[in-house]
C-alpha atoms as a PDB file:
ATOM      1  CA  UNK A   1     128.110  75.434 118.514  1.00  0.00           C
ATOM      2  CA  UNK A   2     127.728  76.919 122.150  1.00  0.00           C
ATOM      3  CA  UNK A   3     125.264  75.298 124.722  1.00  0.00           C
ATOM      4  CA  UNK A   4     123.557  78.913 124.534  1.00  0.00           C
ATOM      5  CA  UNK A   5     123.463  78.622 119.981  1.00  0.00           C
ATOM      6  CA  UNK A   6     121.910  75.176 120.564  1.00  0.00           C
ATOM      7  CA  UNK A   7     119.602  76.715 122.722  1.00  0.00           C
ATOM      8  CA  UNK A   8     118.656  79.761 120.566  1.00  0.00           C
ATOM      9  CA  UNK A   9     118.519  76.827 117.472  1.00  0.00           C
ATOM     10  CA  UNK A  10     116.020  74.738 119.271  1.00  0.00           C
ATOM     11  CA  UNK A  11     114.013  77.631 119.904  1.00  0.00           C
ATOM     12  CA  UNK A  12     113.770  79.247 116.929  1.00  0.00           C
ATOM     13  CA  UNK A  13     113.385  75.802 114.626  1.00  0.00           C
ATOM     14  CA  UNK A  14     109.805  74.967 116.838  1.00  0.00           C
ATOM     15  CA  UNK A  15     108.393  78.640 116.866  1.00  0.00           C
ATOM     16  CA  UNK A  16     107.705  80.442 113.811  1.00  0.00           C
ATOM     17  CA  UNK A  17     106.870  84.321 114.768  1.00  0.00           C
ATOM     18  CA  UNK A  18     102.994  85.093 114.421  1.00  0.00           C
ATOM     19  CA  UNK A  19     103.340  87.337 111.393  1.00  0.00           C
ATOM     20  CA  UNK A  20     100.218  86.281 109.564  1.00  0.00           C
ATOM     21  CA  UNK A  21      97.326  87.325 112.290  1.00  0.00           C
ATOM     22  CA  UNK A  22      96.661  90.549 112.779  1.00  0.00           C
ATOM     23  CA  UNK A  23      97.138  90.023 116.867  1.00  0.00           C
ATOM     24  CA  UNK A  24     100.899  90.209 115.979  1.00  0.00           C
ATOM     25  CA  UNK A  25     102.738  93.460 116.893  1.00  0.00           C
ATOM     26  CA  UNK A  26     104.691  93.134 113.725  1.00  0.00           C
ATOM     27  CA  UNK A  27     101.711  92.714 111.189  1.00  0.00           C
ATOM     28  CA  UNK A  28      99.317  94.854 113.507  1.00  0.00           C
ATOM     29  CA  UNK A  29      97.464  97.618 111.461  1.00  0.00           C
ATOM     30  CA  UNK A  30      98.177 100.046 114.226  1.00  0.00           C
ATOM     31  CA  UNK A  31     101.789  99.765 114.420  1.00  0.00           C
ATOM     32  CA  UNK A  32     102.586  99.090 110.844  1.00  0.00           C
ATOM     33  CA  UNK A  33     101.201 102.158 110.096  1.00  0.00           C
ATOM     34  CA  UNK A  34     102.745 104.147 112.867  1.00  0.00           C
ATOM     35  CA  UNK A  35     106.047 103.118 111.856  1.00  0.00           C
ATOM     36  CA  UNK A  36     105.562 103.696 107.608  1.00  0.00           C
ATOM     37  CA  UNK A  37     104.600 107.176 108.648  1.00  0.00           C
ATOM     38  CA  UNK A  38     107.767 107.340 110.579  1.00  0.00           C
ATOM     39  CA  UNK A  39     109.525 106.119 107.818  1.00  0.00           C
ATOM     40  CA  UNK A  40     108.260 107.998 105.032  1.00  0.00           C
ATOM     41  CA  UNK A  41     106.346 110.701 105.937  1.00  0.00           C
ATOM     42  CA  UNK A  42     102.554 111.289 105.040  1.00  0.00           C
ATOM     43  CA  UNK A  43     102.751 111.241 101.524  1.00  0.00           C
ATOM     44  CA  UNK A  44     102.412 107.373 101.133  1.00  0.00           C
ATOM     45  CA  UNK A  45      99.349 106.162  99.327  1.00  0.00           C
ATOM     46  CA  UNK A  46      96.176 105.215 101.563  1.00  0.00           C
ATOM     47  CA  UNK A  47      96.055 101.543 100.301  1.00  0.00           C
ATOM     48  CA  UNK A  48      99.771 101.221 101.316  1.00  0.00           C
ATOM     49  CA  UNK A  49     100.027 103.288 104.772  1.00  0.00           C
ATOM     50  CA  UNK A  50      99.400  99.710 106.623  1.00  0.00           C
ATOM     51  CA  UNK A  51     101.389  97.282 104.483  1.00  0.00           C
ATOM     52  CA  UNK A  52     103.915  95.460 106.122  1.00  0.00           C
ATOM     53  CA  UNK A  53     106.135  94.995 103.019  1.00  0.00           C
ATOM     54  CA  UNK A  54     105.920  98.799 101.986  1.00  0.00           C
ATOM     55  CA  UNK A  55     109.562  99.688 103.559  1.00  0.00           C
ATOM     56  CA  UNK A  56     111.022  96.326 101.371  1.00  0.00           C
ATOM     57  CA  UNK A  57     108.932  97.614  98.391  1.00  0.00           C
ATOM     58  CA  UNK A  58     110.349 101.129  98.446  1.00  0.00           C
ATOM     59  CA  UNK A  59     114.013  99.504  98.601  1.00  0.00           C
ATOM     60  CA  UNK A  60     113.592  97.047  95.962  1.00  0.00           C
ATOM     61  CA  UNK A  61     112.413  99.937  93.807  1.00  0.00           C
ATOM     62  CA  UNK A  62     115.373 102.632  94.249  1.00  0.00           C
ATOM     63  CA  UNK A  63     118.325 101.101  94.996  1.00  0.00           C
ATOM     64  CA  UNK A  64     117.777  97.575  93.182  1.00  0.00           C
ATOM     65  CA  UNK A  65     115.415  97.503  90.170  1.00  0.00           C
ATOM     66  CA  UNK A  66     119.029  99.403  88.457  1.00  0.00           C
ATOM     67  CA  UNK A  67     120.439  96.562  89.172  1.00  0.00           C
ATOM     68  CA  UNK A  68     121.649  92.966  87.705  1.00  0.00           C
ATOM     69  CA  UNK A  69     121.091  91.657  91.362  1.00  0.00           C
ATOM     70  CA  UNK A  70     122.428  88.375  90.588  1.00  0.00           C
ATOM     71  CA  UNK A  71     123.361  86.505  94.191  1.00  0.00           C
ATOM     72  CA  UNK A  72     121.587  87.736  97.394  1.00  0.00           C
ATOM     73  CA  UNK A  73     122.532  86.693 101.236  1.00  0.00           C
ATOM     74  CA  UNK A  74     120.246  86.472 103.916  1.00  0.00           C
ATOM     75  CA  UNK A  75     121.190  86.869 107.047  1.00  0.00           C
ATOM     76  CA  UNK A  76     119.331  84.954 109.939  1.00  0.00           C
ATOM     77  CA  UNK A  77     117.070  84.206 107.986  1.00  0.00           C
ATOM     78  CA  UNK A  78     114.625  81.810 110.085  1.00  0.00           C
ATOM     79  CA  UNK A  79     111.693  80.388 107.799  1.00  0.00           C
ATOM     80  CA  UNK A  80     112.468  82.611 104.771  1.00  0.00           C
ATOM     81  CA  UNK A  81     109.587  85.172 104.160  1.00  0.00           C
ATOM     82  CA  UNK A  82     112.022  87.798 103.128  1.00  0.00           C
ATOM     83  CA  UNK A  83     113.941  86.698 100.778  1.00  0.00           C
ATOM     84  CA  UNK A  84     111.127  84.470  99.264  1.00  0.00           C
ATOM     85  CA  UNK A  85     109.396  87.734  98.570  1.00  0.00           C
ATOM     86  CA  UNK A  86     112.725  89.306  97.358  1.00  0.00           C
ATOM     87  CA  UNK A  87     113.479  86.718  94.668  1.00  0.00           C
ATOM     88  CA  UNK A  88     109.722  86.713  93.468  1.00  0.00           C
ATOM     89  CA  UNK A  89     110.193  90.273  92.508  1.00  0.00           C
ATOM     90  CA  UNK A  90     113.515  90.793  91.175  1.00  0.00           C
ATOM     91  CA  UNK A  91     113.622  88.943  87.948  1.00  0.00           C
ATOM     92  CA  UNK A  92     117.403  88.507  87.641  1.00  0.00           C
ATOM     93  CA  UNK A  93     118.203  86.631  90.507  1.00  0.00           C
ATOM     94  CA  UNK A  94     120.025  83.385  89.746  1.00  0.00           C
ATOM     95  CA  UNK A  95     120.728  81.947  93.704  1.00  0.00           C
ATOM     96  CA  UNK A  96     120.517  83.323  97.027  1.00  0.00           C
ATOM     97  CA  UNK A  97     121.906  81.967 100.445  1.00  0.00           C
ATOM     98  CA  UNK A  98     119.744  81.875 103.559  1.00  0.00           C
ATOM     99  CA  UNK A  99     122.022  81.617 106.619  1.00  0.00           C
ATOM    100  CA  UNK A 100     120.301  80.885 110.240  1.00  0.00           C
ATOM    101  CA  UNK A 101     120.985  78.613 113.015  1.00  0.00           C
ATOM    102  CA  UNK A 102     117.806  76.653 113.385  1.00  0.00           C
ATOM    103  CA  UNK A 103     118.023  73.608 110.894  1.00  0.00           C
ATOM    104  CA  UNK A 104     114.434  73.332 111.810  1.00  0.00           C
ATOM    105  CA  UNK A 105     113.298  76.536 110.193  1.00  0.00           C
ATOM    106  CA  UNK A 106     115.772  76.250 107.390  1.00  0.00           C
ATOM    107  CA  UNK A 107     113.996  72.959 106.627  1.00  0.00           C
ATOM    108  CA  UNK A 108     110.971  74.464 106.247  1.00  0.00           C
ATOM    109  CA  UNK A 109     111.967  77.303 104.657  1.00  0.00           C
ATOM    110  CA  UNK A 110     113.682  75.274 101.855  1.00  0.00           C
ATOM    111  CA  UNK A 111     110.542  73.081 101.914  1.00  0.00           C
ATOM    112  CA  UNK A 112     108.472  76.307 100.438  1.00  0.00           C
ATOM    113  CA  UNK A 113     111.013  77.760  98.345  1.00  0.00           C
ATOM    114  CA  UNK A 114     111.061  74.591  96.780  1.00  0.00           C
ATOM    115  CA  UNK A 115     107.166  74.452  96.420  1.00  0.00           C
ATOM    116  CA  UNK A 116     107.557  78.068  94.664  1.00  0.00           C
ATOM    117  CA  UNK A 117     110.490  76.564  91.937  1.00  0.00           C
ATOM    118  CA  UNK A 118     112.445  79.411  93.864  1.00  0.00           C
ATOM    119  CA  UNK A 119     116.694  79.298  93.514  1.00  0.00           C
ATOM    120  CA  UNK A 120     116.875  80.017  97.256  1.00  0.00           C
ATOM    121  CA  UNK A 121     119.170  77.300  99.388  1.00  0.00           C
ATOM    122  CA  UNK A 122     119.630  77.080 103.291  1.00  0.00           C
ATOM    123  CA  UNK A 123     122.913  76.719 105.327  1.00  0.00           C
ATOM    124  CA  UNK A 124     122.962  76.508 109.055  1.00  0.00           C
ATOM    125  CA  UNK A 125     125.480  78.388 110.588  1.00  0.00           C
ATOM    126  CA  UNK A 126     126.459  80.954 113.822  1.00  0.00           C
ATOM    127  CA  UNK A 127     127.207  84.574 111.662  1.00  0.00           C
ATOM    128  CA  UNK A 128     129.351  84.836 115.302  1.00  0.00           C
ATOM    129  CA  UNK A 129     132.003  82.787 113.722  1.00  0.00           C
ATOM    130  CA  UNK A 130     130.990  82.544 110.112  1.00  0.00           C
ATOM    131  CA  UNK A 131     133.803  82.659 106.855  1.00  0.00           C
ATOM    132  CA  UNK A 132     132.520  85.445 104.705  1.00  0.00           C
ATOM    133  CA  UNK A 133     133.485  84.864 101.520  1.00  0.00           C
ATOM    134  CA  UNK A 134     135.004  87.718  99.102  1.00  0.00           C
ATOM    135  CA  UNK A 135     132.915  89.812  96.734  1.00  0.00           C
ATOM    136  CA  UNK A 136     130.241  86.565  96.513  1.00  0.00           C
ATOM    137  CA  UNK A 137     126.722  88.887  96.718  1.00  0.00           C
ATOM    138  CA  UNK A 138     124.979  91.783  94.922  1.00  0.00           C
ATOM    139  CA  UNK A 139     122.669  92.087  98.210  1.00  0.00           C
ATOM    140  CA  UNK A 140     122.721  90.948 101.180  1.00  0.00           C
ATOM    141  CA  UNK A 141     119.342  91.288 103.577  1.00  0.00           C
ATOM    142  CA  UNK A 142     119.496  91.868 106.999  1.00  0.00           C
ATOM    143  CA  UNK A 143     116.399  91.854 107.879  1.00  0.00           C
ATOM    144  CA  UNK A 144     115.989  92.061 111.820  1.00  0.00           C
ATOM    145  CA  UNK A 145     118.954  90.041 111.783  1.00  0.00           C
ATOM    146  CA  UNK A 146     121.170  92.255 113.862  1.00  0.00           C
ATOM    147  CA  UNK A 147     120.019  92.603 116.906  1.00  0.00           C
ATOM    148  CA  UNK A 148     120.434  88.886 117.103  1.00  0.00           C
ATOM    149  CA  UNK A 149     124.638  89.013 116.846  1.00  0.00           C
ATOM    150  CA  UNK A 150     127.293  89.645 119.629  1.00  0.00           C
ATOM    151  CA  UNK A 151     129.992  89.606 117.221  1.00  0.00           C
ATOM    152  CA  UNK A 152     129.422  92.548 115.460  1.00  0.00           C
ATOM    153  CA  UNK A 153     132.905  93.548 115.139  1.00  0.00           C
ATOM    154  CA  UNK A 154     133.562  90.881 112.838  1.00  0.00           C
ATOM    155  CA  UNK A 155     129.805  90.725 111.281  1.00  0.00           C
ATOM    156  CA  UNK A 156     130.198  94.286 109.792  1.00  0.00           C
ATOM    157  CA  UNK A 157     133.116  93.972 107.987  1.00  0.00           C
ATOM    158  CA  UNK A 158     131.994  90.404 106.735  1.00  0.00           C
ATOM    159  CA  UNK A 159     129.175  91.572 105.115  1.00  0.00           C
ATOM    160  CA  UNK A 160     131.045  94.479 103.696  1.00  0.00           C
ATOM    161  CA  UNK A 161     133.435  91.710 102.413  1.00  0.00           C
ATOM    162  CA  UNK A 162     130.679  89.398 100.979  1.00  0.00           C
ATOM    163  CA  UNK A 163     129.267  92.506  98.879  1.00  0.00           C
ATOM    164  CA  UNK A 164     130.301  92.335  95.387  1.00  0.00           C
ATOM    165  CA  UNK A 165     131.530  96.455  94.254  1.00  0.00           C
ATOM    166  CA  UNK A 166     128.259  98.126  93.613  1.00  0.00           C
ATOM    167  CA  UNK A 167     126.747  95.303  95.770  1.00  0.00           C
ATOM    168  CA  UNK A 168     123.858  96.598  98.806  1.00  0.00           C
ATOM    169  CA  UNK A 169     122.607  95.896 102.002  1.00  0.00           C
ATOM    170  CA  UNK A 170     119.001  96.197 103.054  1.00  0.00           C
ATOM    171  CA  UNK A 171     119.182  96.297 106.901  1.00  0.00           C
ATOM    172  CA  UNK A 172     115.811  96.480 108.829  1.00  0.00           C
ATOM    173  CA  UNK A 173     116.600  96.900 112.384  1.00  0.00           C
ATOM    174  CA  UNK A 174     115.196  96.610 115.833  1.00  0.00           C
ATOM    175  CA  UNK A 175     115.824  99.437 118.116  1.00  0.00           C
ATOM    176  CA  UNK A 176     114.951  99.136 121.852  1.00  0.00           C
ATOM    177  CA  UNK A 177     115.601  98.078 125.144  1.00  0.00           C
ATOM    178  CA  UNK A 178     118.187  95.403 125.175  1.00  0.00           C
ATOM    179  CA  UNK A 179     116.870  92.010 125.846  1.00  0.00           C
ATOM    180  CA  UNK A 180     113.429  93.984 125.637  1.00  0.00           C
ATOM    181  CA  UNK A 181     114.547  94.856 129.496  1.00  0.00           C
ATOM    182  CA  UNK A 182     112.727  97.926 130.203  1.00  0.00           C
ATOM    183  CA  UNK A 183     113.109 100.621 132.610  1.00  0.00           C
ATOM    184  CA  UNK A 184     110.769 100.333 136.021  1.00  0.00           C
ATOM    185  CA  UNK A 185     109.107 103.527 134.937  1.00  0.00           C
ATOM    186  CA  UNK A 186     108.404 102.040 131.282  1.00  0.00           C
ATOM    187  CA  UNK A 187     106.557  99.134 133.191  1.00  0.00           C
ATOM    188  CA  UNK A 188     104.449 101.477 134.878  1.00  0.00           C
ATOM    189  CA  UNK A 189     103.464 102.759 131.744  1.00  0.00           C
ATOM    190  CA  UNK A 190     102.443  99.548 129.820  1.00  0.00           C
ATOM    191  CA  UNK A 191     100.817  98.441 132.927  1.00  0.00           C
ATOM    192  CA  UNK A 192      98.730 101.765 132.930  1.00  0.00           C
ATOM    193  CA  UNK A 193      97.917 101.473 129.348  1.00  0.00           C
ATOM    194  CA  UNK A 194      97.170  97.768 130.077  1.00  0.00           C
ATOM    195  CA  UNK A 195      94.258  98.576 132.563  1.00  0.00           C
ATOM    196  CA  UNK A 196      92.769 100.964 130.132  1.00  0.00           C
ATOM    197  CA  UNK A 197      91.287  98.459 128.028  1.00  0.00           C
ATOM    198  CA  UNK A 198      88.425  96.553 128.459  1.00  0.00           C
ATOM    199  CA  UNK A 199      88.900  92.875 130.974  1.00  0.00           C
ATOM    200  CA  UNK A 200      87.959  90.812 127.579  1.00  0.00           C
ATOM    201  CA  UNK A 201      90.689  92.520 125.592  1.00  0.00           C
ATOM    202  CA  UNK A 202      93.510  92.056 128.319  1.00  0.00           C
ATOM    203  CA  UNK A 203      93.528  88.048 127.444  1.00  0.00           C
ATOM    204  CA  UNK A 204      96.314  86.077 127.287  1.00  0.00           C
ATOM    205  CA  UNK A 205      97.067  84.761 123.918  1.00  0.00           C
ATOM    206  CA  UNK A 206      99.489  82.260 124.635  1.00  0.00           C
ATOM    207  CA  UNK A 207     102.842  81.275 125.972  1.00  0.00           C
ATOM    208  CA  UNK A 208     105.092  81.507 122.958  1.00  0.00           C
ATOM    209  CA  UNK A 209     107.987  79.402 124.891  1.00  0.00           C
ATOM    210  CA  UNK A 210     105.882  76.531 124.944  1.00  0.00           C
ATOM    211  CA  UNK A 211     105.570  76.558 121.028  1.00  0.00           C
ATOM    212  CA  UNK A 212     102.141  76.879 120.474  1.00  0.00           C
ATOM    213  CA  UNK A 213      99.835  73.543 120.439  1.00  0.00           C
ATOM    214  CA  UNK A 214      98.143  72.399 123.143  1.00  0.00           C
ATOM    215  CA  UNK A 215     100.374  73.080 126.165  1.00  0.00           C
ATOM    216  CA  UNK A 216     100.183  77.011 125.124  1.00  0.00           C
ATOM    217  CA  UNK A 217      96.296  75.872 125.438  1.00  0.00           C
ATOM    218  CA  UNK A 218      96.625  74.847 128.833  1.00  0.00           C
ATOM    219  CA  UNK A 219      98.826  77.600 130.144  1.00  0.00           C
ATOM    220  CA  UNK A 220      97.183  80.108 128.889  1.00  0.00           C
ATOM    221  CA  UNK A 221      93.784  79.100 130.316  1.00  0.00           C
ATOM    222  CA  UNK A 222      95.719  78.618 133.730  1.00  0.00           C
ATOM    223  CA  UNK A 223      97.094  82.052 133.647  1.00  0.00           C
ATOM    224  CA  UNK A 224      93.815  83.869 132.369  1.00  0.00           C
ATOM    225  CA  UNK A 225      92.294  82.171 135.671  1.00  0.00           C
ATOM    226  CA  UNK A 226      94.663  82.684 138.037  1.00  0.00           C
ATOM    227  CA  UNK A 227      94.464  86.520 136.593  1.00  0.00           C
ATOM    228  CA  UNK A 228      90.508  86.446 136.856  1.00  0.00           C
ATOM    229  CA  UNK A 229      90.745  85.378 140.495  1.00  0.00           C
ATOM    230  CA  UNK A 230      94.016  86.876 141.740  1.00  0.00           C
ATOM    231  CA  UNK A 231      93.642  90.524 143.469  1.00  0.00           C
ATOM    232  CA  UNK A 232      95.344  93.217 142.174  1.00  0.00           C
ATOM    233  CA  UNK A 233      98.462  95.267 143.986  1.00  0.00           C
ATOM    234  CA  UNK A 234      99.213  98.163 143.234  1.00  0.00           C
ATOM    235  CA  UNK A 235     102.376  99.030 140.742  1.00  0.00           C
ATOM    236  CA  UNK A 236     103.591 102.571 141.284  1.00  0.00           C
ATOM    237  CA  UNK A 237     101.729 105.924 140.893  1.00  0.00           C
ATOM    238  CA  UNK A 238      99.754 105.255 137.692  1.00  0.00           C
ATOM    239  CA  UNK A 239      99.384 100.791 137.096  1.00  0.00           C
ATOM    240  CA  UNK A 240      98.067  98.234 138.644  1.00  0.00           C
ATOM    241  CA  UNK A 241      99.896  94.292 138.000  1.00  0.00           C
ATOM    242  CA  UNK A 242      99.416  91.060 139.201  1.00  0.00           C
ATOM    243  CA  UNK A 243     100.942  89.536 142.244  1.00  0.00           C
END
């Protein structure tokens, strides 16, 4: 493993993405909906127009509930929501393979499948440099996983390996600015849009690289008074940001 893997492992084995509060962008109300609209037009029920699992619901039911999905791959597969929720609802299943390259979160992810009686085992490994093996998987989930790989030349063909004839992927992607790096007129934007809302609502939450706990306390409280106290400057035509 490369000094940058062991550096993307420790990272991702301490910090478990917010997806259970509804302050997360992933799980927010507002965006979830935005994007199932997006996705599948207006016609969706009302009670399902803000569910996060609606896109994963919709797959399961056309292109796998036809199917003896038998084996299943995840792909970077962190603390294992995804394919937990998977296995619960396909009744045929009889293992699946969760690949990642925090050992931290794979420990805890085998900790709950284990707590659920679910056949779901963990592997740590760089899908970079990974041996695919032939025709092993009726599905394979991909499930922001992407975004995450350089080696894509070799990751694509791999999976298409790993797929057993008949076998399917269910790829939800992230599409973006790489390295969320965006433009200088983007950042004028979101800092416009920032200064629209009220002072209470423009808190800082936290500092996700410290992990959470109490440093992310402290920090945050730092930075919420240094922004309190600090003067603005201005940021372009339209924003204001902080010096």
């Amino acid at each position: 493993m490369t000094s940058e893997s062991e550096k993307i492992a420790a990272y991702w084995s301490s910090l478990e993405p917010d997806r259970d509060s509804t302050g997360s962008f992933y799980i927010s109300p507002f965006t979830v909906e935005y994007k199932n609209r997006r996705a599948f037009g207006d016609d969706v029920a009302p009670d399902r127009i803000s569910d996060e699992t609606l896109a994963l619901d919709v797959f399961l039911r056309r292109y796998a509930s036809d199917r003896p999905i038998r084996s299943i791959l995840s792909l970077c597969c962190g603390f294992g929501k995804v394919e937990r929720y998977v296995v619960k609802r396909l009744k045929t299943v009889e293992s699946c393979l969760g690949v990642d390259l925090a050992e931290g979160a794979l420990r805890e992810a085998a900790r709950r499948a284990a707590s659920e009686g679910l056949p779901i085992r963990y592997e740590t490994a760089d899908l970079n440099n990974y041996k695919w093996p032939v025709e092993a998987y009726d599905l394979i989930i991909a499930n922001g996983a992407l975004h995450h790989l350089t080696n894509l030349e070799a990751v694509m063909p791999g999976m298409r390996q790993a797929l057993r004839p008949g076998g399917v992927l269910y790829c939800c992607e992230y599409v973006g600015p790489s390295h969320q790096d965006q433009s200088a007129r983007q950042v004028e934007l979101i800092n416009a849009a920032k200064f629209l809302l009220p002072d209470e609502l423009r808190e800082l939450r936290g500092v996700p690289f410290l992990g959470g706990g109490w440093r992310w306390r402290i920090v945050s409280k730092a930075a919420n008074l240094h922004r309190k106290t600090k003067p603005y400057r201005r940021h372009g035509r339209y924003g204001r940001s902080w010096r």
